[in-house]
Protein backbone atom coordinates (compact mmCIF):
# COMPACT_ATOMS: atom_id res chain seq x y z
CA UNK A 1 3.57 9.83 -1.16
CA UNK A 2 3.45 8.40 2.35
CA UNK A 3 2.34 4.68 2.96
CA UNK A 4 0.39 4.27 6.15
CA UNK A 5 0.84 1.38 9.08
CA UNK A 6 -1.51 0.98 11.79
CA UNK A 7 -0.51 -1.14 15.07
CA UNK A 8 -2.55 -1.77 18.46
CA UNK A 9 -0.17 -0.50 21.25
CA UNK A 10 -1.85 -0.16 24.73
CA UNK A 11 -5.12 -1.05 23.79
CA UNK A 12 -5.18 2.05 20.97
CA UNK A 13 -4.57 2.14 17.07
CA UNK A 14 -1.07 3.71 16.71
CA UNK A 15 -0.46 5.10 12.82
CA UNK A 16 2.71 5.95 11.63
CA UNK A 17 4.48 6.62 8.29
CA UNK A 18 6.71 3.35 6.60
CA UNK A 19 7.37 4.59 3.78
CA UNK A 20 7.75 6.85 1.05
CA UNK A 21 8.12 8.10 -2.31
CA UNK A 22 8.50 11.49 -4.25
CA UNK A 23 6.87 12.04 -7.81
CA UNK A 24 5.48 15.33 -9.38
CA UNK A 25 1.84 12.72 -9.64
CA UNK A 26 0.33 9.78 -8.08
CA UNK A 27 1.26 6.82 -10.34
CA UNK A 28 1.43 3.55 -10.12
CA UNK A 29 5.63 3.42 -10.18
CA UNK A 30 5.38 5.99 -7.33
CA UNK A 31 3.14 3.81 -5.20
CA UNK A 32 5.06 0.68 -6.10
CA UNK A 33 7.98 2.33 -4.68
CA UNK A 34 6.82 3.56 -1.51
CA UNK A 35 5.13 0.36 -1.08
CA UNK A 36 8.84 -1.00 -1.44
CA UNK A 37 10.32 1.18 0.35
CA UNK A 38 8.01 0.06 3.71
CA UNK A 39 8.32 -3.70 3.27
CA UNK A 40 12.00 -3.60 2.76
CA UNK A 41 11.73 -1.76 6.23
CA UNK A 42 8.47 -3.61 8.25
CA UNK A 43 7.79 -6.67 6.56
CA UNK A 44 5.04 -7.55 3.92
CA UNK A 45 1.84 -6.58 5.50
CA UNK A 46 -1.66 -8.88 5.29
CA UNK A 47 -3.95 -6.18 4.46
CA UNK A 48 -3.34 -2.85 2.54
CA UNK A 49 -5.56 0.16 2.92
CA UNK A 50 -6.42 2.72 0.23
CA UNK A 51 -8.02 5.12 -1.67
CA UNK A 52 -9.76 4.55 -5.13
CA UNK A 53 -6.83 6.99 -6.66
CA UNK A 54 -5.64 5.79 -10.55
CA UNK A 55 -2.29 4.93 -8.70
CA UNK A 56 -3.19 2.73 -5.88
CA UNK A 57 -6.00 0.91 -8.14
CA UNK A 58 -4.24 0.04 -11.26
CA UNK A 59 -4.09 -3.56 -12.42
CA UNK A 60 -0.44 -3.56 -11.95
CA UNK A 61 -0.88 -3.95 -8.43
CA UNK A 62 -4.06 -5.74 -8.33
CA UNK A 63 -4.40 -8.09 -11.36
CA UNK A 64 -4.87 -11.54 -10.33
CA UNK A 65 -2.01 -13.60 -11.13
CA UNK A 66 0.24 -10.71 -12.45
CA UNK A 67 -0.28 -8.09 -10.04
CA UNK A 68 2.22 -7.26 -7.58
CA UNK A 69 0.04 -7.27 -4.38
CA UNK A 70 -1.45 -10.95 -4.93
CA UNK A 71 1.74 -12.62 -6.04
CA UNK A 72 3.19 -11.30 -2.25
CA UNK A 73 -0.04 -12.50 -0.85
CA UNK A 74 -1.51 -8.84 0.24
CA UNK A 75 -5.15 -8.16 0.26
CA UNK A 76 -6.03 -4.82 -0.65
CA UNK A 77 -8.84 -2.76 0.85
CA UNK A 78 -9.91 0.76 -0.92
CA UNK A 79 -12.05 3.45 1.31
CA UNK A 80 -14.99 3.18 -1.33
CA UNK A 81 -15.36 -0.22 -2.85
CA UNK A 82 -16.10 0.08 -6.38
């Protein structure tokens, strides 16, 4: 499961892979862990971009004052809000 970074270079959007994480499903450990594995390498990003999957949306990461995500200060986005 890759995790996605976006930076302007040259006046265009450049995407590129930060990191990553193998599991036989999307769960919430796996997307911890490639979320860990790209901070330890770029930094803690401002904004995180995803889809409304069970693993990117689960209150682990997005619960108010226990979720991972807030307590590093991240916002996250999803594609579809809902």
């Amino acid at each position: 499961m890759p995790v996605w970074f976006g930076r302007w270079r040259y006046g265009r959007l450049v995407r590129g892979v930060v990191g990553w994480s193998v599991a036989y499903a999307e769960s919430t450990l796996a997307v911890a862990d490639a979320l860990r594995d790209g901070m330890v390498k770029h930094g803690v990003p401002a904004i995180y971009y995803s889809d409304n999957g069970s693993g990117q949306t689960n209150k682990a990461l997005d619960a108010d004052l226990m979720g991972i995500l807030p307590r590093l200060g991240v916002h996250h986005e999803t594609g579809i809000p809902g």
